[in-house]
C-alpha atoms as a PDB file:
ATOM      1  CA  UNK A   1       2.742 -27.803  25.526  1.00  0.00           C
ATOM      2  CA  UNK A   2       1.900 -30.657  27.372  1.00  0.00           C
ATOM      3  CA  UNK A   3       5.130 -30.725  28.948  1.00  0.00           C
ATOM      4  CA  UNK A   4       4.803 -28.147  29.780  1.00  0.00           C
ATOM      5  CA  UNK A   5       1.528 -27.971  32.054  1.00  0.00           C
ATOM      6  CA  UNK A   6       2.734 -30.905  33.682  1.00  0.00           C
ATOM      7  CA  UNK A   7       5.765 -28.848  35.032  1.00  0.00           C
ATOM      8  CA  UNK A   8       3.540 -25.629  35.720  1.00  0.00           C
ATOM      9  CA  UNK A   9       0.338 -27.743  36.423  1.00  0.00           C
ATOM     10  CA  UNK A  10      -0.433 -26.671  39.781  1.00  0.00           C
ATOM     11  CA  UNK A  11       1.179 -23.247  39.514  1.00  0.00           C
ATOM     12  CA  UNK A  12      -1.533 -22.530  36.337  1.00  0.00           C
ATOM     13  CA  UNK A  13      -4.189 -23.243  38.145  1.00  0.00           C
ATOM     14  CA  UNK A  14      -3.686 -21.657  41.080  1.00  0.00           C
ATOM     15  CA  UNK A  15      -2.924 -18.464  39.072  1.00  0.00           C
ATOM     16  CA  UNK A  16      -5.781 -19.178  37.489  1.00  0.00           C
ATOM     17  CA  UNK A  17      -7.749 -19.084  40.843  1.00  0.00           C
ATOM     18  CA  UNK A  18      -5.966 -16.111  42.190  1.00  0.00           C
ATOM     19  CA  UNK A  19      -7.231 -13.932  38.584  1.00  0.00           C
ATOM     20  CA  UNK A  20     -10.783 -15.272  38.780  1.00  0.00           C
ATOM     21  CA  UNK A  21     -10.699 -13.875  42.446  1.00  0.00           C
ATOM     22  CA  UNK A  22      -9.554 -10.719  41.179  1.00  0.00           C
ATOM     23  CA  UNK A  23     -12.006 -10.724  38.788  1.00  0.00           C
ATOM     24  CA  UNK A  24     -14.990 -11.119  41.311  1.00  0.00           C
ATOM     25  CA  UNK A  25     -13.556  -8.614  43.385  1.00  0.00           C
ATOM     26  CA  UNK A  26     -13.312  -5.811  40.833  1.00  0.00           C
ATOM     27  CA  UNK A  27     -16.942  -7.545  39.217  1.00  0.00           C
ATOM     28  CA  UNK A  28     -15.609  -8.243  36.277  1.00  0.00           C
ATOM     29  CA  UNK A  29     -16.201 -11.831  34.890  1.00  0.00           C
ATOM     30  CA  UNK A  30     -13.884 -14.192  35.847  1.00  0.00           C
ATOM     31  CA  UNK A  31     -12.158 -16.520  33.422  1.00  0.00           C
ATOM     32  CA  UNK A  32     -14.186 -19.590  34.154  1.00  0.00           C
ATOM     33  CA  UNK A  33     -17.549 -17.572  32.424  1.00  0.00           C
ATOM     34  CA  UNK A  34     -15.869 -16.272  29.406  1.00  0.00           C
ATOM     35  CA  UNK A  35     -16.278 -18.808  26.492  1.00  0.00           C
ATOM     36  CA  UNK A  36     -13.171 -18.091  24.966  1.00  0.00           C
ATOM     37  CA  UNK A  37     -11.119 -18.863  27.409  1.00  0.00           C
ATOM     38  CA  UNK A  38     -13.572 -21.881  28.616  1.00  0.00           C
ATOM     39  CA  UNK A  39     -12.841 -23.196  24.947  1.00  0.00           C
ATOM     40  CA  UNK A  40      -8.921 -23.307  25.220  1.00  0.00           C
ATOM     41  CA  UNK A  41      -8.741 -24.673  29.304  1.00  0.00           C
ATOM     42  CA  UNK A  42     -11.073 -27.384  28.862  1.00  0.00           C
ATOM     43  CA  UNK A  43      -9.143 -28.618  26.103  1.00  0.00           C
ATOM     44  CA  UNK A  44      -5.715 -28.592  27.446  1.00  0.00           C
ATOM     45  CA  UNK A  45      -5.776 -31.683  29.684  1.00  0.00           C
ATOM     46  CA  UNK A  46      -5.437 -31.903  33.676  1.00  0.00           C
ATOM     47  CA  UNK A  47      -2.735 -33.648  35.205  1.00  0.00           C
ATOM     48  CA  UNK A  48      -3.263 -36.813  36.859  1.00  0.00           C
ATOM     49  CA  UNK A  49      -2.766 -35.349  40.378  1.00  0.00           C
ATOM     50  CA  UNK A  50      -4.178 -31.598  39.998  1.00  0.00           C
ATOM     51  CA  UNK A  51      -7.421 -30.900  41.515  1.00  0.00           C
ATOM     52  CA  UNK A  52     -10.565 -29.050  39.896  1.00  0.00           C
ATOM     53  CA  UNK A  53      -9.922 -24.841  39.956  1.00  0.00           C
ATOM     54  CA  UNK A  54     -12.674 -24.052  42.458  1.00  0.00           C
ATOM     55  CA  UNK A  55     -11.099 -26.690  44.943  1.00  0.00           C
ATOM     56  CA  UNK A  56      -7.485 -25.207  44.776  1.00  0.00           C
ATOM     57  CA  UNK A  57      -6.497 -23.372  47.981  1.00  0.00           C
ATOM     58  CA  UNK A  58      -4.850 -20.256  47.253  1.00  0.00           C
ATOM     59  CA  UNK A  59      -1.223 -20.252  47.807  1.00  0.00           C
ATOM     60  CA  UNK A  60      -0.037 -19.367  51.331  1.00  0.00           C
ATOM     61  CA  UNK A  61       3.982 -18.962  50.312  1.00  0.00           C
ATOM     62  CA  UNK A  62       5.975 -18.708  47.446  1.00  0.00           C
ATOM     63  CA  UNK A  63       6.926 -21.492  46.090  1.00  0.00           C
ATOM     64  CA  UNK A  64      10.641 -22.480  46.584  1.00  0.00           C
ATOM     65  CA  UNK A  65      11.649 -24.694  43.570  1.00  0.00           C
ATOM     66  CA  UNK A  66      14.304 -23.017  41.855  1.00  0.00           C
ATOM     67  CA  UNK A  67      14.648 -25.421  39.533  1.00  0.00           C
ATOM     68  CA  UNK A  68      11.208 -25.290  38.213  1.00  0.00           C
ATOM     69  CA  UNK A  69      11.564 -21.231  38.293  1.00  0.00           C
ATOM     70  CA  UNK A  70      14.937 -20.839  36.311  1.00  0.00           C
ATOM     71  CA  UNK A  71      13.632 -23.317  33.569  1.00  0.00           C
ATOM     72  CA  UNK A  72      10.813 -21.418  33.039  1.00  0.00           C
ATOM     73  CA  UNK A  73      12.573 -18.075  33.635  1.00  0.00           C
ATOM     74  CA  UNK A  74      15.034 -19.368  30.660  1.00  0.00           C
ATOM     75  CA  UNK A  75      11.997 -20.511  28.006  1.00  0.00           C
ATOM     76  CA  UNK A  76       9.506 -17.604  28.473  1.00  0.00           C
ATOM     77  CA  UNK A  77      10.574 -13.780  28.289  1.00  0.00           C
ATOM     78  CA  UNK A  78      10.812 -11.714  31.512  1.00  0.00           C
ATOM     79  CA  UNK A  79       7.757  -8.980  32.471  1.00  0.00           C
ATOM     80  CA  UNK A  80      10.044  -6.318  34.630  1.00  0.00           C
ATOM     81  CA  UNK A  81       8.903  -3.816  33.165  1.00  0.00           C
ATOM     82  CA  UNK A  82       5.253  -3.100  32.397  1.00  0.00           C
ATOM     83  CA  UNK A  83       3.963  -4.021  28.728  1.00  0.00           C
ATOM     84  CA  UNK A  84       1.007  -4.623  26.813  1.00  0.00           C
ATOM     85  CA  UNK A  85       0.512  -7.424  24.160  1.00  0.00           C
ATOM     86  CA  UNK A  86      -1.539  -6.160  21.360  1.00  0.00           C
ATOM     87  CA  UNK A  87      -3.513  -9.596  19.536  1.00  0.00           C
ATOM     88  CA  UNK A  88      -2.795  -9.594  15.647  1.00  0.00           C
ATOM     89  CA  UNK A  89      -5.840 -10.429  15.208  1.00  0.00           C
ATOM     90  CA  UNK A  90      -7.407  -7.176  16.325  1.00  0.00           C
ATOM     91  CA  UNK A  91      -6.867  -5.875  12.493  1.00  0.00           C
ATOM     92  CA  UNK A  92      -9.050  -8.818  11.636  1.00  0.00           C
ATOM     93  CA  UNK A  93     -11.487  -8.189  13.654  1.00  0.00           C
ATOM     94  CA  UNK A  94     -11.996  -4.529  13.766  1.00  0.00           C
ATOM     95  CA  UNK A  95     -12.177  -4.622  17.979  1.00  0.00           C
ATOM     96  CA  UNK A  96      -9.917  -3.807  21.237  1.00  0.00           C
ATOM     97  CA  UNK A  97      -8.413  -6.959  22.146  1.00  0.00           C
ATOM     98  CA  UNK A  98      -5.155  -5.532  23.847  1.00  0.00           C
ATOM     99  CA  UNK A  99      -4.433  -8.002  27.048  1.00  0.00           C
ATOM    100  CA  UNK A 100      -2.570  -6.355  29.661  1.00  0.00           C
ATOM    101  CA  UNK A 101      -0.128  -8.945  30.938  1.00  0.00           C
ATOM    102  CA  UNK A 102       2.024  -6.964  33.114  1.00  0.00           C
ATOM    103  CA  UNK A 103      -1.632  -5.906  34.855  1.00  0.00           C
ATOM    104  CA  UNK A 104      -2.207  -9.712  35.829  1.00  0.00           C
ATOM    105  CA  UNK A 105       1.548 -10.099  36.321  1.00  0.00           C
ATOM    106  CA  UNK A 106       1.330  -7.598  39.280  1.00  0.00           C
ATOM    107  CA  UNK A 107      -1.570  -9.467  40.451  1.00  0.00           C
ATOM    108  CA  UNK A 108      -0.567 -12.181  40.573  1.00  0.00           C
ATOM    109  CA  UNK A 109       2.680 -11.671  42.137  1.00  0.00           C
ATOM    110  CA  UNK A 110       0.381 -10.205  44.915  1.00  0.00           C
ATOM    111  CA  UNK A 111      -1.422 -13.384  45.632  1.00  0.00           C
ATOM    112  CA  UNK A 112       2.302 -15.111  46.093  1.00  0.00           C
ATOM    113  CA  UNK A 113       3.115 -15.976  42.837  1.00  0.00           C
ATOM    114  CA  UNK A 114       6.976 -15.297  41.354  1.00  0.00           C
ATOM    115  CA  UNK A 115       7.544 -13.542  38.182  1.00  0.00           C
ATOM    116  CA  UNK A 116       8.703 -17.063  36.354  1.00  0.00           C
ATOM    117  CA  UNK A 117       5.265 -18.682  37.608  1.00  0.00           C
ATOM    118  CA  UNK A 118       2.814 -15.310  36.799  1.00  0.00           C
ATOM    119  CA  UNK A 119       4.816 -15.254  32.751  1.00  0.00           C
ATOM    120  CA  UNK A 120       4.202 -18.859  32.740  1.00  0.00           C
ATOM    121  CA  UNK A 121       0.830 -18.921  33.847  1.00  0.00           C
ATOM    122  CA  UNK A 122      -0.264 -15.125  31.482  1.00  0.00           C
ATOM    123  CA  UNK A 123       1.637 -17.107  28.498  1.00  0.00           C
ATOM    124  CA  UNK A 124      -0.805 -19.694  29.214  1.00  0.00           C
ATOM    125  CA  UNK A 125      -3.560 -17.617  29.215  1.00  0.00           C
ATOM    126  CA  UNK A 126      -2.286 -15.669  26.409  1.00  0.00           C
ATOM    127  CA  UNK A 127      -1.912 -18.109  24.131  1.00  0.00           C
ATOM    128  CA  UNK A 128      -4.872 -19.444  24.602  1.00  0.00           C
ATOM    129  CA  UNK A 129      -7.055 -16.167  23.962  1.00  0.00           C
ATOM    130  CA  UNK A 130      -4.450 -15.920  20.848  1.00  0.00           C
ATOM    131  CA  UNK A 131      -5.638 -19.502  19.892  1.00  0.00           C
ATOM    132  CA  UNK A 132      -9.379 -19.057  20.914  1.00  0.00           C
ATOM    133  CA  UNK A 133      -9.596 -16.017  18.821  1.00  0.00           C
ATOM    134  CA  UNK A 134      -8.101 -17.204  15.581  1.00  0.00           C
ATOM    135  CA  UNK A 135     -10.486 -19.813  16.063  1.00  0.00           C
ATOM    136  CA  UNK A 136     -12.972 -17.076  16.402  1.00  0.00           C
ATOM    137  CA  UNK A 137     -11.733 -15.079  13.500  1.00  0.00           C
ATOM    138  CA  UNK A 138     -11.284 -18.478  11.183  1.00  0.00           C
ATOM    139  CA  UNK A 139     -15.374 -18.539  10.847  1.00  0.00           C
ATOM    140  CA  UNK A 140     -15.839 -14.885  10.907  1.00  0.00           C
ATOM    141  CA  UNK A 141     -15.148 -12.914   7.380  1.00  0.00           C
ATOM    142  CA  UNK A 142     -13.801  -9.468   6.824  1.00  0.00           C
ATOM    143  CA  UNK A 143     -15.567  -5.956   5.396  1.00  0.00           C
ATOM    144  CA  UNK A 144     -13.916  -6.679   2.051  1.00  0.00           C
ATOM    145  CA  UNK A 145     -14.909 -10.033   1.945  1.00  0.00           C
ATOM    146  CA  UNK A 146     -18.411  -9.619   2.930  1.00  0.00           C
ATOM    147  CA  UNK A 147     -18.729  -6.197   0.444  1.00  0.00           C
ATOM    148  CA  UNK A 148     -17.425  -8.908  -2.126  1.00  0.00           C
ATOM    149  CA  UNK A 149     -20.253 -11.604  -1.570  1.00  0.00           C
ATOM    150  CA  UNK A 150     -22.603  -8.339  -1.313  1.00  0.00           C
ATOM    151  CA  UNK A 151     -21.663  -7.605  -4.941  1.00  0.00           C
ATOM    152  CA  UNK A 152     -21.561 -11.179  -6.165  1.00  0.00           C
ATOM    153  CA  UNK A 153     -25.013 -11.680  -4.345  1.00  0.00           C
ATOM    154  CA  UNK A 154     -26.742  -8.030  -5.810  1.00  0.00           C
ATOM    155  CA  UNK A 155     -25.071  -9.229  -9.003  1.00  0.00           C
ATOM    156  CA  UNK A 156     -26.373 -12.813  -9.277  1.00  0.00           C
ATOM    157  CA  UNK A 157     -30.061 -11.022  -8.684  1.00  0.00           C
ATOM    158  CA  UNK A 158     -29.439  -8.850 -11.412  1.00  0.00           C
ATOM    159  CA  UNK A 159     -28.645 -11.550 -13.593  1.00  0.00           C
ATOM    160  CA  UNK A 160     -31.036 -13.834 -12.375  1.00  0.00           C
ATOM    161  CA  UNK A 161     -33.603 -10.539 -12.659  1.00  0.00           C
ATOM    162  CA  UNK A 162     -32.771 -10.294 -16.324  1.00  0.00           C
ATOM    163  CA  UNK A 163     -33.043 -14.364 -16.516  1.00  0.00           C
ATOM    164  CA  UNK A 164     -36.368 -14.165 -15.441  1.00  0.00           C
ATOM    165  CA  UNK A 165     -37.604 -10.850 -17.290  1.00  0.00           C
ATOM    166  CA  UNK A 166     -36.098 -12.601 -20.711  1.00  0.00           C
ATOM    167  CA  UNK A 167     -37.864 -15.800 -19.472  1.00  0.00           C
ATOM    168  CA  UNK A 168     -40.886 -13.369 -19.389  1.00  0.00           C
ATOM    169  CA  UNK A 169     -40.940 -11.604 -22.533  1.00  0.00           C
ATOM    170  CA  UNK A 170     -39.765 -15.219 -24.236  1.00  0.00           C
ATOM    171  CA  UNK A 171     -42.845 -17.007 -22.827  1.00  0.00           C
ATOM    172  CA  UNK A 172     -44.775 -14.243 -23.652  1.00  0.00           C
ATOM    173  CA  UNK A 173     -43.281 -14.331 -27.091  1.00  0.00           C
ATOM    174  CA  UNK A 174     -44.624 -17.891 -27.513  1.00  0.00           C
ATOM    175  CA  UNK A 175     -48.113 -17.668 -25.993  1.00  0.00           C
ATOM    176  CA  UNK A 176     -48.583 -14.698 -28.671  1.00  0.00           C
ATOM    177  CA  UNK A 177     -47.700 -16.740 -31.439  1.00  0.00           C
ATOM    178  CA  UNK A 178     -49.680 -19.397 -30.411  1.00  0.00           C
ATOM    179  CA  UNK A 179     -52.593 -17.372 -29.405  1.00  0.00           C
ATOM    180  CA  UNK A 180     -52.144 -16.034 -33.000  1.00  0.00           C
ATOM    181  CA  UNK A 181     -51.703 -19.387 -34.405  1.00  0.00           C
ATOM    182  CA  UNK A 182     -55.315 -20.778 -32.852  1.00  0.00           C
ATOM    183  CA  UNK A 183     -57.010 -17.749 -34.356  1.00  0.00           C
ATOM    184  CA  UNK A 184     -55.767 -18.438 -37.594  1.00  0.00           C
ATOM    185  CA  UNK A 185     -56.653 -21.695 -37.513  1.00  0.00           C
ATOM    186  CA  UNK A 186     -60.139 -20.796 -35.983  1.00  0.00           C
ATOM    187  CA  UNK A 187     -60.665 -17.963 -38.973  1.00  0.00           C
ATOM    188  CA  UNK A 188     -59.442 -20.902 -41.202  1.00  0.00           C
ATOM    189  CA  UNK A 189     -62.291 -23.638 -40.021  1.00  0.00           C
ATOM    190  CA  UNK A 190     -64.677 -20.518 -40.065  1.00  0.00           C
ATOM    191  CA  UNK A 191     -63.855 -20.095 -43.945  1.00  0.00           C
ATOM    192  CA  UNK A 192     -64.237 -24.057 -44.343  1.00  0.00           C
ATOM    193  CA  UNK A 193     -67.747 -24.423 -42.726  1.00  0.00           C
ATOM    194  CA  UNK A 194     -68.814 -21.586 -44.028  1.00  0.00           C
ATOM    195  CA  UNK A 195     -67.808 -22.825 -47.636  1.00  0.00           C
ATOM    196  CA  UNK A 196     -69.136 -26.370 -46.326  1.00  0.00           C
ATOM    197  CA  UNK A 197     -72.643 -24.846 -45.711  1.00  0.00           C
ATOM    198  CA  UNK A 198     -72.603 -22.874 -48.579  1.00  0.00           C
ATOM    199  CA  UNK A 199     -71.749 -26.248 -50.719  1.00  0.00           C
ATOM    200  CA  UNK A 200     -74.359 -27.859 -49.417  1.00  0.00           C
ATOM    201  CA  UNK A 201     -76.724 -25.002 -49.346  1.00  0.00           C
ATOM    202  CA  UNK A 202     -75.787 -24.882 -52.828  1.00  0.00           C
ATOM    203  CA  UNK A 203     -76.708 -28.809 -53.633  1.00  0.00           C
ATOM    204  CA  UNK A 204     -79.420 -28.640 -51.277  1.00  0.00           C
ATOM    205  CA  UNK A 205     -81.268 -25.770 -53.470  1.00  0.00           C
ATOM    206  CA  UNK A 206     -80.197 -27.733 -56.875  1.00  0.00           C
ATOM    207  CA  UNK A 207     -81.809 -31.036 -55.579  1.00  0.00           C
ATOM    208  CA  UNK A 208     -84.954 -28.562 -54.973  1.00  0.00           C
ATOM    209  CA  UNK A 209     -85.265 -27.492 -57.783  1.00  0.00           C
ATOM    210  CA  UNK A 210     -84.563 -30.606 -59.637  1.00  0.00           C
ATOM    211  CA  UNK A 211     -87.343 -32.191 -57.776  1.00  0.00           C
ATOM    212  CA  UNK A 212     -89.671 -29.080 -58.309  1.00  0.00           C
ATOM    213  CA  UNK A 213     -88.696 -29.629 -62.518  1.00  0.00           C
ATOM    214  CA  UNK A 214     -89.708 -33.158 -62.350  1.00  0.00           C
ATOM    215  CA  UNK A 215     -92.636 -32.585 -60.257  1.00  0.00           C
ATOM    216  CA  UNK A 216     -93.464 -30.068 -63.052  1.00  0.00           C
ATOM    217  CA  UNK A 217     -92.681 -32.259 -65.845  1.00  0.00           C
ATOM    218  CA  UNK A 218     -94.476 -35.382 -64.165  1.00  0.00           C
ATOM    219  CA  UNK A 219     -97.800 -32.754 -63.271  1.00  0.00           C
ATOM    220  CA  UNK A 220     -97.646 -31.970 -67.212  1.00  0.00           C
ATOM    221  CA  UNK A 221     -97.469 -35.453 -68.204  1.00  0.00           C
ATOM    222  CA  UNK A 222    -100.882 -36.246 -65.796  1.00  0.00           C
ATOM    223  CA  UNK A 223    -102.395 -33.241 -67.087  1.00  0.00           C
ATOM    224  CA  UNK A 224    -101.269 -34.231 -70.218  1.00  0.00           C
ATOM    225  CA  UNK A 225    -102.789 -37.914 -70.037  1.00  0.00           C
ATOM    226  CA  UNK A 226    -105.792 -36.418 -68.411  1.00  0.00           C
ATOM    227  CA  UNK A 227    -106.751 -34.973 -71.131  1.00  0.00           C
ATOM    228  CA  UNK A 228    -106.068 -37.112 -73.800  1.00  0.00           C
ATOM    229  CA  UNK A 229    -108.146 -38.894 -71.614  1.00  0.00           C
ATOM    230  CA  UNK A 230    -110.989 -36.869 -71.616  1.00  0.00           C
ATOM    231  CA  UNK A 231    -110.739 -36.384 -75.687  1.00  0.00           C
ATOM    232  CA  UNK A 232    -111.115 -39.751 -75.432  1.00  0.00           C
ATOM    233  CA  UNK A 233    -114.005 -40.156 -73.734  1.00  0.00           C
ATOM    234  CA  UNK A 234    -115.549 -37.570 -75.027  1.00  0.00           C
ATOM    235  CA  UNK A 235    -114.806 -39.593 -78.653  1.00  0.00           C
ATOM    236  CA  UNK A 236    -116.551 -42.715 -77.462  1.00  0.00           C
ATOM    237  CA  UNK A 237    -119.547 -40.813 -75.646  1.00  0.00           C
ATOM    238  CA  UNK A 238    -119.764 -39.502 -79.104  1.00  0.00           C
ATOM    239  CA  UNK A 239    -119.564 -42.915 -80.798  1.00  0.00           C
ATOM    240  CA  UNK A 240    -121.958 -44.509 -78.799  1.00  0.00           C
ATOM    241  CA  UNK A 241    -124.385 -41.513 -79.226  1.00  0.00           C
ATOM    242  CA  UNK A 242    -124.113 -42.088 -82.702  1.00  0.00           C
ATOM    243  CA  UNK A 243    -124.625 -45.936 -83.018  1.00  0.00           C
ATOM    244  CA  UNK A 244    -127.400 -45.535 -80.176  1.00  0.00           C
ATOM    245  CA  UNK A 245    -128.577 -43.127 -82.621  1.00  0.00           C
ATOM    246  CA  UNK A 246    -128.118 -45.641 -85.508  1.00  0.00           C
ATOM    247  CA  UNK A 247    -129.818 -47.961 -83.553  1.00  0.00           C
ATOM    248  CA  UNK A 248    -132.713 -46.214 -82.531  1.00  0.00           C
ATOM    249  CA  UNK A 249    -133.634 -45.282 -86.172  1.00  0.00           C
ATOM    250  CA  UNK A 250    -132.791 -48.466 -87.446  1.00  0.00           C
ATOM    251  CA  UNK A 251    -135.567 -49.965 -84.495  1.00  0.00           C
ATOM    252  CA  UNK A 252    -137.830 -47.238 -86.109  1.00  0.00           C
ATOM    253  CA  UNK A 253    -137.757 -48.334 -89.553  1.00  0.00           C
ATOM    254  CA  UNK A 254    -138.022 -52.077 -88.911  1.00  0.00           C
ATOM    255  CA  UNK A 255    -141.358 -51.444 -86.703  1.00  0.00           C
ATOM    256  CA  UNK A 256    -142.719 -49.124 -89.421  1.00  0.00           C
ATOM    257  CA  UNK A 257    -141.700 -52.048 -92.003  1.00  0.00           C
ATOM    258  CA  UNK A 258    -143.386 -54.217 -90.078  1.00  0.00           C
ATOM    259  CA  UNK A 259    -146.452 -52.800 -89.039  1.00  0.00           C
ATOM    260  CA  UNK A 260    -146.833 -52.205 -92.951  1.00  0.00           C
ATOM    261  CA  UNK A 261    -146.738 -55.975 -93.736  1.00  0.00           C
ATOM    262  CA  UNK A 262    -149.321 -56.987 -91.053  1.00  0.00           C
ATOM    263  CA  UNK A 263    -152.305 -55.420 -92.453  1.00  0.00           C
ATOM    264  CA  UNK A 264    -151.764 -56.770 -95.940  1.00  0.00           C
ATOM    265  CA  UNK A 265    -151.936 -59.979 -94.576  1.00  0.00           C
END
């Protein structure tokens, strides 16, 4: 390929040239603004003595290298008669993309070109709209394929859906049994304090009345000892009544005895 522009250098470009001319004439975009075709010429390099496209001077004669023009004429196929080359990549990507070389051809055997240099130059062209667009179609994907990753998309949300609903009704799941697991064990440490208060309302009231019994039996013992000692007072009251008794008559009877003796004296 490279060989090959450095044979047909200057002839490409100037073709080149003469189409973008055409272009602007007919206002249609030239070749320089499409990025298609942008992609493929920048890439193939420039020979060392070509000049840039807008600086080329559009040919004045036909070139008279017959050399140059039956090589050419030998390696790329003759356009006598007026053809269209369909891209096989339109089936891929569903759009017109016929390229009408015998079109150009005409055109640019108008400017001055021959027939070996105008197939040399659309070849170019060609085969660089062939190569831009299987770049092109490389990073674009077909109906099929996209209705494919449609389904496996739709279909990894439906599973991922049911993932989440099953995470749902799982979690859910759990929370009720624990939910029901606290209030058991709250119902259970109801039952114990309530059986704990009860146990020691339970002591609480036997202590009571323990306490009240003794109380009882120690308020009958100091009744009991209060009047044993009142008896007993009462029994010495008595017993000193009686000796002071005892002792009053006895006082009696000793003054009477004596106040008997005195006079007989």
């Amino acid at each position: 390929m490279h060989a090959l522009m450095n044979i047909i250098g200057p002839c490409a470009r100037r073709g080149l040239w003469a189409v973008s001319r055409s272009c602007q004439r007919s206002g249609r975009p030239t070749l320089s603004q499409s990025p298609v075709l942008a992609i493929r010429l920048n890439s193939t390099p420039p020979s060392d003595n070509a000049l840039p496209l807008s600086e080329v001077p559009p040919p004045s004669k036909p070139f008279g290298n017959r050399t140059a023009e039956s090589t050419l004429e030998s390696s790329l196929p003759p356009l006598s008669s007026p053809s269209t080359h369909v891209d096989p990549l339109s089936s891929m990507l569903g759009g017109n993309t016929t390229f009408n070389t015998a079109r150009y051809a005409q055109m640019l055997q108008a400017e001055g070109f021959t027939a070996a240099q105008s197939d040399a130059v659309l070849a170019l062209v060609t085969e660089a709209v062939s190569e831009s667009m299987e770049n092109v179609a490389r990073s674009m994907v077909t109906k099929s394929e996209q209705t494919a990753e449609l389904t496996d998309a739709e279909s990894d949300f439906t599973q991922l859906r049911s993932e989440i609903h099953t995470l749902e009704k799982r979690d859910f799941a759990i929370l009720r049994a624990e939910l029901e697991r606290i209030l058991q064990e709250v119902d259970r440490m109801k039952s114990s304090m309530r059986e704990e208060v009860s146990r020691v309302h339970g002591g609480v009231r036997l202590d009571i009345n323990l306490e009240k019994a003794r109380i009882q039996d120690e308020a009958g013992q100091l009744r009991d000892m209060v009047v044993k000692a009142e008896e007993r007072i009462d029994k010495e009251m008595e017993s000193l009544t009686s000796r002071m008794v005892q002792i009053r008559e006895g006082t009696k009877a000793s003054l009477k005895r004596e106040s008997c003796i005195i006079p007989g004296v």
